[in-house]
PDB file of N, CA and C in Angstrom:
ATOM      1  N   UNK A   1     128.519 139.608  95.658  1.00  0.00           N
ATOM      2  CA  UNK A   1     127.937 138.478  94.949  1.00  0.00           C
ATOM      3  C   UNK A   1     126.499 138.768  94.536  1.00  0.00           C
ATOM      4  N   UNK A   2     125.562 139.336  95.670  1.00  0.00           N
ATOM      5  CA  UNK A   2     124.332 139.640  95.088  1.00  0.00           C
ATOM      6  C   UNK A   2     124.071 140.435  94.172  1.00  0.00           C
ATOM      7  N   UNK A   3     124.943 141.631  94.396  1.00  0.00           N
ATOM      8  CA  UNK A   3     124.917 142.755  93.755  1.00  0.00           C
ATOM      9  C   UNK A   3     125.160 142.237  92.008  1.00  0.00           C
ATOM     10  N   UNK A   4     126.083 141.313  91.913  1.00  0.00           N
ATOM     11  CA  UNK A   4     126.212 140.516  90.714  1.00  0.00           C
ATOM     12  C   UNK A   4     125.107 140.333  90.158  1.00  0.00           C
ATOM     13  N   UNK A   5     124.638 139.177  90.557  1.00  0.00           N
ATOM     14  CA  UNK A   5     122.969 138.902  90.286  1.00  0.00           C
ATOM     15  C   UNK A   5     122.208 139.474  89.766  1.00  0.00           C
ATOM     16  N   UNK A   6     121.905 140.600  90.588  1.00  0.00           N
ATOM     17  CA  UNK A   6     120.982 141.944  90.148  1.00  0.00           C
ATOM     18  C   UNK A   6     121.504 141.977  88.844  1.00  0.00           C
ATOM     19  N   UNK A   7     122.834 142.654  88.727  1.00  0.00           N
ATOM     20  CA  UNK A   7     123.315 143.070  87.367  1.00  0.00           C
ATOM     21  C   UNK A   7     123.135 142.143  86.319  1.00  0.00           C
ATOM     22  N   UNK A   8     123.065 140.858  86.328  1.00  0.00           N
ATOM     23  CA  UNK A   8     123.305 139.961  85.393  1.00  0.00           C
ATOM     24  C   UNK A   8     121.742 139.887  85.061  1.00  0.00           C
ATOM     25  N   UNK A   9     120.802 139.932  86.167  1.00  0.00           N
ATOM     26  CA  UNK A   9     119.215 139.733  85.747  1.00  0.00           C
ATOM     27  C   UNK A   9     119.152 141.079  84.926  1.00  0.00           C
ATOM     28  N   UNK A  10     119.321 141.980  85.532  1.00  0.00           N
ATOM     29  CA  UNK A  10     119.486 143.310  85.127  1.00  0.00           C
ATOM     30  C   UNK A  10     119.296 143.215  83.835  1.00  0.00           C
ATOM     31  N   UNK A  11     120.305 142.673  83.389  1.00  0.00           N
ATOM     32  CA  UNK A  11     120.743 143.257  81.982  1.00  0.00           C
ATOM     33  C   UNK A  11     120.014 142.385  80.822  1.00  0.00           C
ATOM     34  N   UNK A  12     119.680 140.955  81.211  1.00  0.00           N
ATOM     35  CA  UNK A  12     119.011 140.228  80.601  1.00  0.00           C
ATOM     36  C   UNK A  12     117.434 140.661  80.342  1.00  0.00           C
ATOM     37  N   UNK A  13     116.992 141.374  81.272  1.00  0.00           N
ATOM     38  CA  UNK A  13     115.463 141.342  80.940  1.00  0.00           C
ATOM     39  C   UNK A  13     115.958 143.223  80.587  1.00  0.00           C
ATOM     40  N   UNK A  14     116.695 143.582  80.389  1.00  0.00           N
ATOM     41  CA  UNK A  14     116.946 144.593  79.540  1.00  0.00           C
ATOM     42  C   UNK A  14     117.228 144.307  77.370  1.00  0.00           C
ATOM     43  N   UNK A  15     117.891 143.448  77.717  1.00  0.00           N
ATOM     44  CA  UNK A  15     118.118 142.820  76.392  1.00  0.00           C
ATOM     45  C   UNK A  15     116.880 142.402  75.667  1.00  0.00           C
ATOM     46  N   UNK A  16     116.058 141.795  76.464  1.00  0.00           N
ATOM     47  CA  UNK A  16     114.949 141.558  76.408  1.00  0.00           C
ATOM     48  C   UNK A  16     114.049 142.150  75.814  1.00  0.00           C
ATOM     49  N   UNK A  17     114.134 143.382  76.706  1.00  0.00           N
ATOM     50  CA  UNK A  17     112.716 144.938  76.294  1.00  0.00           C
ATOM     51  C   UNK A  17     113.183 145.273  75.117  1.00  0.00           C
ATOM     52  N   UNK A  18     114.700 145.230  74.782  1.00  0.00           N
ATOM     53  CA  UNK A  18     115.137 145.553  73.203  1.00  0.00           C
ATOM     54  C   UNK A  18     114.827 145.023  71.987  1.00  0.00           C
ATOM     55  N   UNK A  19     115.053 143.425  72.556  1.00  0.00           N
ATOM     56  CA  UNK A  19     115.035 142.434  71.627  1.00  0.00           C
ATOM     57  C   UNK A  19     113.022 142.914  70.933  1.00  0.00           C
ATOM     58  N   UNK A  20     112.139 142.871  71.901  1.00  0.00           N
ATOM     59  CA  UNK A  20     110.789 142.966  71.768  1.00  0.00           C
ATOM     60  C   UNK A  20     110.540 144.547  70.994  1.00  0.00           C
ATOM     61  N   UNK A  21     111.122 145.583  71.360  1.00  0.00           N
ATOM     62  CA  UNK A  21     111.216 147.037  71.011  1.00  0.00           C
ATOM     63  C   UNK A  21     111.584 146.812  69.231  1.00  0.00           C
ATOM     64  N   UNK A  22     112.761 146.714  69.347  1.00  0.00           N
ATOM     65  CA  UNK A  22     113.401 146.128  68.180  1.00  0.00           C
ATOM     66  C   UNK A  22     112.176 145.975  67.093  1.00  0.00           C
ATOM     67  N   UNK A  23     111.889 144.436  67.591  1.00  0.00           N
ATOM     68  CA  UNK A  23     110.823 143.368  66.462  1.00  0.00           C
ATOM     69  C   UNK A  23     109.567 144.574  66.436  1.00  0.00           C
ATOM     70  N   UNK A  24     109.225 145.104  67.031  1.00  0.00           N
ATOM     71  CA  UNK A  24     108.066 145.991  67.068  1.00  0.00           C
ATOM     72  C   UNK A  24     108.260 146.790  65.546  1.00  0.00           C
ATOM     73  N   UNK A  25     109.601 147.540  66.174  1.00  0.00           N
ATOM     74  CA  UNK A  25     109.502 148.323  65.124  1.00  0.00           C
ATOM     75  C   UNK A  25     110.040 148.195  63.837  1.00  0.00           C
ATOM     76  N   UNK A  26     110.548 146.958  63.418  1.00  0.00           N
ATOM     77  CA  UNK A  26     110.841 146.432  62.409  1.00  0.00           C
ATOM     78  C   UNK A  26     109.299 146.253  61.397  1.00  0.00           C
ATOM     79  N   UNK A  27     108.525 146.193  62.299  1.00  0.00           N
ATOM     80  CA  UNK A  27     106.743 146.231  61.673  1.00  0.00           C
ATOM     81  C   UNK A  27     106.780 147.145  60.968  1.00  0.00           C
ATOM     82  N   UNK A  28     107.324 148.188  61.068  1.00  0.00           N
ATOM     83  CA  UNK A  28     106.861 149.492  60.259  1.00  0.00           C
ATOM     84  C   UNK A  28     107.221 149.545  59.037  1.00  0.00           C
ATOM     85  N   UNK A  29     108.560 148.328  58.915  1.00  0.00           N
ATOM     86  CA  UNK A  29     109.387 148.687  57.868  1.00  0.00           C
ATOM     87  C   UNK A  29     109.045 147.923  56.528  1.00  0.00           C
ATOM     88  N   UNK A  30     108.787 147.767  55.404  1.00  0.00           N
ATOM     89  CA  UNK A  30     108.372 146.519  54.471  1.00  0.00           C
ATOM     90  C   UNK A  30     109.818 145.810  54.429  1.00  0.00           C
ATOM     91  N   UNK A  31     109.549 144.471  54.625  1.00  0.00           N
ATOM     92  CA  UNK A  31     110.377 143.094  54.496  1.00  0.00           C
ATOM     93  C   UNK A  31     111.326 142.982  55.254  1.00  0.00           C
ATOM     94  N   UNK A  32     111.584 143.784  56.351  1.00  0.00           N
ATOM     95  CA  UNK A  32     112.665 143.935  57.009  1.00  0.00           C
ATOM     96  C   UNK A  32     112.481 142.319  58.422  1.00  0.00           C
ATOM     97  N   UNK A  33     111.253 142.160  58.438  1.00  0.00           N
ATOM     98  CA  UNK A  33     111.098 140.210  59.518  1.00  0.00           C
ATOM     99  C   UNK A  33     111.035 139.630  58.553  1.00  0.00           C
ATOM    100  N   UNK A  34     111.268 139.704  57.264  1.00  0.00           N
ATOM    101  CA  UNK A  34     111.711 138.468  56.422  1.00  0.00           C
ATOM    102  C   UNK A  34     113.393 138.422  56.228  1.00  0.00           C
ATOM    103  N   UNK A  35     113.617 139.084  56.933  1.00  0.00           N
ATOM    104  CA  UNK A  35     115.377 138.759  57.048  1.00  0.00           C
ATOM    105  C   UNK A  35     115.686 138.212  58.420  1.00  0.00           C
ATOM    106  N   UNK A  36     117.254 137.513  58.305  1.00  0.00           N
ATOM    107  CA  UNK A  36     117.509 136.662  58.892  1.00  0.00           C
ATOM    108  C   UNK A  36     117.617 137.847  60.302  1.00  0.00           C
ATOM    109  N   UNK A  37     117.956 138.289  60.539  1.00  0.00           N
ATOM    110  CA  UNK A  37     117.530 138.883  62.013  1.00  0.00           C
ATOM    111  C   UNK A  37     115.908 139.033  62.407  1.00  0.00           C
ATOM    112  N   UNK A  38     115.188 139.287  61.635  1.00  0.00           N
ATOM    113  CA  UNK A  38     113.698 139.776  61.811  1.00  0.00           C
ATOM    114  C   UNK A  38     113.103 138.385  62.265  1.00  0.00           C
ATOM    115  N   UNK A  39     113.394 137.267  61.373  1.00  0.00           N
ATOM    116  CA  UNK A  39     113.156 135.949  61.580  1.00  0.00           C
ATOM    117  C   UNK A  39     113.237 135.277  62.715  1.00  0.00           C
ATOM    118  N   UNK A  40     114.953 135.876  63.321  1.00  0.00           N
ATOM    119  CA  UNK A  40     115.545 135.298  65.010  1.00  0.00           C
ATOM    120  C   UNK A  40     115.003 136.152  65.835  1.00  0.00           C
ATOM    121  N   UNK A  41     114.245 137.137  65.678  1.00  0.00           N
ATOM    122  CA  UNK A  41     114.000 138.168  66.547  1.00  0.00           C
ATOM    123  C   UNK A  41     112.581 137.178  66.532  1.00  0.00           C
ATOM    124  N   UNK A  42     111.418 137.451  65.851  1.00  0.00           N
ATOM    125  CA  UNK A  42     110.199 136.912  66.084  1.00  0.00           C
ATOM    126  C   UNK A  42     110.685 135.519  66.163  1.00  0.00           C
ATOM    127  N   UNK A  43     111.502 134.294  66.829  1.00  0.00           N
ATOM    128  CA  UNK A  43     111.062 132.999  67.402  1.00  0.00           C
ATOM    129  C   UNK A  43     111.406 133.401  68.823  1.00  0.00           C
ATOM    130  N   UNK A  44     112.318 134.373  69.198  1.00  0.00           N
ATOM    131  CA  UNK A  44     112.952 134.740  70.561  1.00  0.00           C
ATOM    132  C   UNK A  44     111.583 135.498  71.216  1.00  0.00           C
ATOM    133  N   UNK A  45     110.441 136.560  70.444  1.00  0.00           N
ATOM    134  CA  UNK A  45     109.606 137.226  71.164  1.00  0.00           C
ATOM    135  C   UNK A  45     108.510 136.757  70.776  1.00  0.00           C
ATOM    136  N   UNK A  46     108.061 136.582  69.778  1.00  0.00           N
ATOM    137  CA  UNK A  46     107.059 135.771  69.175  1.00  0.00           C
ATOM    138  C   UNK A  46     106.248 135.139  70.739  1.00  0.00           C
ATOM    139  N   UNK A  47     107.091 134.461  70.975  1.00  0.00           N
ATOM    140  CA  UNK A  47     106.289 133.281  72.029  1.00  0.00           C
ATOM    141  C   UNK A  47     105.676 133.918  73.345  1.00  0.00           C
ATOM    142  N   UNK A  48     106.264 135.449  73.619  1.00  0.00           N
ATOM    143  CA  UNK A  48     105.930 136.370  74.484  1.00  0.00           C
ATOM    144  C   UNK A  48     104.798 137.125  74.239  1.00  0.00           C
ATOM    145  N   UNK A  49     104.714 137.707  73.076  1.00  0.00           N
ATOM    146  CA  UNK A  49     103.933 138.341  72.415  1.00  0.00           C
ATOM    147  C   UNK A  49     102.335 138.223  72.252  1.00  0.00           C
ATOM    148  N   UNK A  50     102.537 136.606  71.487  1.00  0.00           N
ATOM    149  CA  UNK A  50     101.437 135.666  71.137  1.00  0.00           C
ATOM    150  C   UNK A  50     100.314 135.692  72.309  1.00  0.00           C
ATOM    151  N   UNK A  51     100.473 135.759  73.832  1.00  0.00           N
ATOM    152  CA  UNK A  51      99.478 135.812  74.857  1.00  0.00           C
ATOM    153  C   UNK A  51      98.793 136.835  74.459  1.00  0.00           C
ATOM    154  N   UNK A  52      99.344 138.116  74.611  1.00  0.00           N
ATOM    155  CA  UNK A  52      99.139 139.405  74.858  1.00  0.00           C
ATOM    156  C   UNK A  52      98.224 140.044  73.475  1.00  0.00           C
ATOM    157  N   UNK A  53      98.481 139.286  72.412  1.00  0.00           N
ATOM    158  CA  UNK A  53      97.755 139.656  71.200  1.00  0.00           C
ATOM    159  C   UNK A  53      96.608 138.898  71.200  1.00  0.00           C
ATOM    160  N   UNK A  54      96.177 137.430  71.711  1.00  0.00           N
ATOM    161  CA  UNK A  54      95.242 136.640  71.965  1.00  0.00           C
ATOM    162  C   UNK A  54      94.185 137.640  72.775  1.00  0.00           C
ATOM    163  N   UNK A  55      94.436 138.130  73.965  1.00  0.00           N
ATOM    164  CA  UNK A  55      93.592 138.951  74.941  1.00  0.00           C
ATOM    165  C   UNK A  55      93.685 140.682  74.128  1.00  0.00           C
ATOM    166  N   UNK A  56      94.510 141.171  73.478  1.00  0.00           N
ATOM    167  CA  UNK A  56      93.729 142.558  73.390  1.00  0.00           C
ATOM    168  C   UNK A  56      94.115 142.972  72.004  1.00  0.00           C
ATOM    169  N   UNK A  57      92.633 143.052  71.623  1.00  0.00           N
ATOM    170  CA  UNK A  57      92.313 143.026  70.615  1.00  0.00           C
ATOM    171  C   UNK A  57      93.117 144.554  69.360  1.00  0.00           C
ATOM    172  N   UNK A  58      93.644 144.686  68.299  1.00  0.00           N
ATOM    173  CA  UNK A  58      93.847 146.209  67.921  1.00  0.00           C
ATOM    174  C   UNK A  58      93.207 147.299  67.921  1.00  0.00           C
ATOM    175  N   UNK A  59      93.665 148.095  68.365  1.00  0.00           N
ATOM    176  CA  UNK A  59      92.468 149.422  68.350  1.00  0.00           C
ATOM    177  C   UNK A  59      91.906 150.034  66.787  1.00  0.00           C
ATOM    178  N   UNK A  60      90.887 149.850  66.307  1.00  0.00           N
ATOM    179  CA  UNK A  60      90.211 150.346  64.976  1.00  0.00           C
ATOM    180  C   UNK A  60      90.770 149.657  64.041  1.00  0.00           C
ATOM    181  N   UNK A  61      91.397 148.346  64.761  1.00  0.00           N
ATOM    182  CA  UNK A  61      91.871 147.167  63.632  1.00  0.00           C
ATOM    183  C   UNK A  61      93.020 147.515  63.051  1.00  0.00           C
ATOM    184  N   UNK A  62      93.950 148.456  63.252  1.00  0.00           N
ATOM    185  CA  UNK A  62      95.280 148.505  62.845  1.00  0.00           C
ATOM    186  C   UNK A  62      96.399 148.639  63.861  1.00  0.00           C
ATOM    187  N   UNK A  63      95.917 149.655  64.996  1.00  0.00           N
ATOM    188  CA  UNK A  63      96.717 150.002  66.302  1.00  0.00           C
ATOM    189  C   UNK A  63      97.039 148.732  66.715  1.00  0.00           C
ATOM    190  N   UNK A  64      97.951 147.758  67.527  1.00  0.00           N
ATOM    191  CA  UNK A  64      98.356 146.925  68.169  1.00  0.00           C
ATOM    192  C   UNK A  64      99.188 147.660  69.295  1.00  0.00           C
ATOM    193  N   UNK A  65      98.063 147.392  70.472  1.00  0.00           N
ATOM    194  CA  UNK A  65      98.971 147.637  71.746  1.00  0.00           C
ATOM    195  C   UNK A  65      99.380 146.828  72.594  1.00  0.00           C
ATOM    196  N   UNK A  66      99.445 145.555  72.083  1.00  0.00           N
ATOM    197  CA  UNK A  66      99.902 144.474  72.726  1.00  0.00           C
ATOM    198  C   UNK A  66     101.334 144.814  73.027  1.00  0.00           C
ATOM    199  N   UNK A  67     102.159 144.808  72.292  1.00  0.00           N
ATOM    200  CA  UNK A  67     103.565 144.888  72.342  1.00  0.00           C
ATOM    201  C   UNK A  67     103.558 146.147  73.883  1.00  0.00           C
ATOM    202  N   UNK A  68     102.767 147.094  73.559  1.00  0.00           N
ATOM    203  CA  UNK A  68     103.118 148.267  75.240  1.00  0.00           C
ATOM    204  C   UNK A  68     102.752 147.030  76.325  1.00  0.00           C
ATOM    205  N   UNK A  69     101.640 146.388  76.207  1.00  0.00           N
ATOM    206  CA  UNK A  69     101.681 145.696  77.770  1.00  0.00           C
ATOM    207  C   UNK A  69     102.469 144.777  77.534  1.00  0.00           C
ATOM    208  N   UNK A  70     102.807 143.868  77.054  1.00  0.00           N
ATOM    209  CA  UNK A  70     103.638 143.466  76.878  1.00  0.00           C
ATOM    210  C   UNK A  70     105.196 143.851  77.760  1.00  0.00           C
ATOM    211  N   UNK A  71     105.388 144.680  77.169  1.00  0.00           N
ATOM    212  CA  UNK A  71     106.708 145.281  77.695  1.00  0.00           C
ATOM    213  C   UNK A  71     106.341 145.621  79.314  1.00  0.00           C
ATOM    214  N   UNK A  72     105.463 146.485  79.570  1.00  0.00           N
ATOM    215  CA  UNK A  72     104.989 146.637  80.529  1.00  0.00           C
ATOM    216  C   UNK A  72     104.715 145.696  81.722  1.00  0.00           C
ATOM    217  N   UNK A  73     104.827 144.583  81.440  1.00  0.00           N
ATOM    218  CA  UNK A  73     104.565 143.358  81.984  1.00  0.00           C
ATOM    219  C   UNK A  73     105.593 142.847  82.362  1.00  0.00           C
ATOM    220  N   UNK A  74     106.247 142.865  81.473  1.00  0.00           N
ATOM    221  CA  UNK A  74     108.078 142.570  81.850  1.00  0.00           C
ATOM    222  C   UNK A  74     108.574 143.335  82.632  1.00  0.00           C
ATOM    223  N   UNK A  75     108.361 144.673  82.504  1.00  0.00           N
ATOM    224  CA  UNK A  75     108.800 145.530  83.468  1.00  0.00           C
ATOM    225  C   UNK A  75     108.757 145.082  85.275  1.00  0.00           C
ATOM    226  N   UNK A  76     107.238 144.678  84.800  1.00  0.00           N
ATOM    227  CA  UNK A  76     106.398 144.097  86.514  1.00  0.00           C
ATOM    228  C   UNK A  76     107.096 142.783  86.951  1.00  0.00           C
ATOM    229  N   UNK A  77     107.342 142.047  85.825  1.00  0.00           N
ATOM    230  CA  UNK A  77     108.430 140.960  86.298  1.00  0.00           C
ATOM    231  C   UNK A  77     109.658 141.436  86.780  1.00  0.00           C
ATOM    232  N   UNK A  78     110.062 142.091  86.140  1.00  0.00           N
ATOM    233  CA  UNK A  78     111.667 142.579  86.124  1.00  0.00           C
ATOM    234  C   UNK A  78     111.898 142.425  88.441  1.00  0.00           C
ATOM    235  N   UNK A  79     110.745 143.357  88.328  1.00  0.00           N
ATOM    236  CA  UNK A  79     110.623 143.936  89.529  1.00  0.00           C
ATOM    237  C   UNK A  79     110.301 142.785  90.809  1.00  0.00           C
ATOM    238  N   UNK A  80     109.544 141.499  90.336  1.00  0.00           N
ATOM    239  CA  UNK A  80     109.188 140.677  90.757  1.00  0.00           C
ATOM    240  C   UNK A  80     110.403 139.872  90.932  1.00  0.00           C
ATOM    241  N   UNK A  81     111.239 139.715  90.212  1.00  0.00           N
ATOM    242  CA  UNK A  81     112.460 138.694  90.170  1.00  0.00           C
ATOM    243  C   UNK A  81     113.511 139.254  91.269  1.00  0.00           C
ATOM    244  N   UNK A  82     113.179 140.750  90.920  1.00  0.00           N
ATOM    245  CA  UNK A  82     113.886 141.628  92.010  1.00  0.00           C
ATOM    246  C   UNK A  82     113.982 141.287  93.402  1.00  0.00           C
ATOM    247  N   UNK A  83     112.528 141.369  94.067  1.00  0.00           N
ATOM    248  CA  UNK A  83     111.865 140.807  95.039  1.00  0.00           C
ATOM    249  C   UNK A  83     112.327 139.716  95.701  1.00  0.00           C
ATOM    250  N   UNK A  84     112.255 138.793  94.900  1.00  0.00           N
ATOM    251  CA  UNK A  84     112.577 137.268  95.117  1.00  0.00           C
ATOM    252  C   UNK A  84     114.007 137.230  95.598  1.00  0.00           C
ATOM    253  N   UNK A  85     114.324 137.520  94.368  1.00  0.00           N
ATOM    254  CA  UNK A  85     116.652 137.453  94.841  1.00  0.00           C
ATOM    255  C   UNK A  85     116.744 138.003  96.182  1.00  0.00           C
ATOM    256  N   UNK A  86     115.696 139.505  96.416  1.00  0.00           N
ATOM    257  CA  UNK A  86     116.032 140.130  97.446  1.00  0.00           C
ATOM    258  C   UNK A  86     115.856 139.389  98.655  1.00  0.00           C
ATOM    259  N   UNK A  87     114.667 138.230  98.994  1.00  0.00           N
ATOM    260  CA  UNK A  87     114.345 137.476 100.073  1.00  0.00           C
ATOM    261  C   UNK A  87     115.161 136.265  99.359  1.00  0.00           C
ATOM    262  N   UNK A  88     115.625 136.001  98.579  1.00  0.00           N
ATOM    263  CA  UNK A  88     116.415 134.646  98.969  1.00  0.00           C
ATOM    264  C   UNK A  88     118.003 134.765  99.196  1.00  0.00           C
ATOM    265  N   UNK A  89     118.363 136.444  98.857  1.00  0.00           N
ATOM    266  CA  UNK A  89     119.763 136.718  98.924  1.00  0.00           C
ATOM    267  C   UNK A  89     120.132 136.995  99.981  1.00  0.00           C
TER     268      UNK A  89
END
């Protein structure tokens, strides 16, 4: 049953790092977040994002490394949620 759990968190905050990976690199592309996926992708990460771009600023005004901590951050959750299941499982 626990082992479930894991897998099911697992995979969600995996979907996750994609979903955010994804929208990242759709940036590179011209008009590609003005389509209907680019659109559902930035309201799903958008709201994640938005902190992380508030606090750090682009490097030489074009670099954006928000999206690495970002992800990076999730990662630290990932691990945190881990934790938790592990003392309440």
């Amino acid at each position: 049953m626990s082992s479930e759990i894991y897998s099911i968190v697992g995979t969600l905050f995996q979907i996750y790092f994609y979903m955010i990976l994804v929208y990242v690199l759709m940036s590179w592309l011209p008009n590609v977040r003005e389509s209907f996926v680019g659109e559902l992708l930035g309201k799903l990460v958008e709201p994640y994002l938005a902190p992380f771009r508030r606090f750090i600023p682009p490097i030489m005004g074009m670099i954006d490394i928000s999206p690495i901590v970002a992800l990076f951050v999730l990662q630290l959750a990932q691990q945190g949620v881990y934790a938790i299941l592990g003392y309440l499982l």
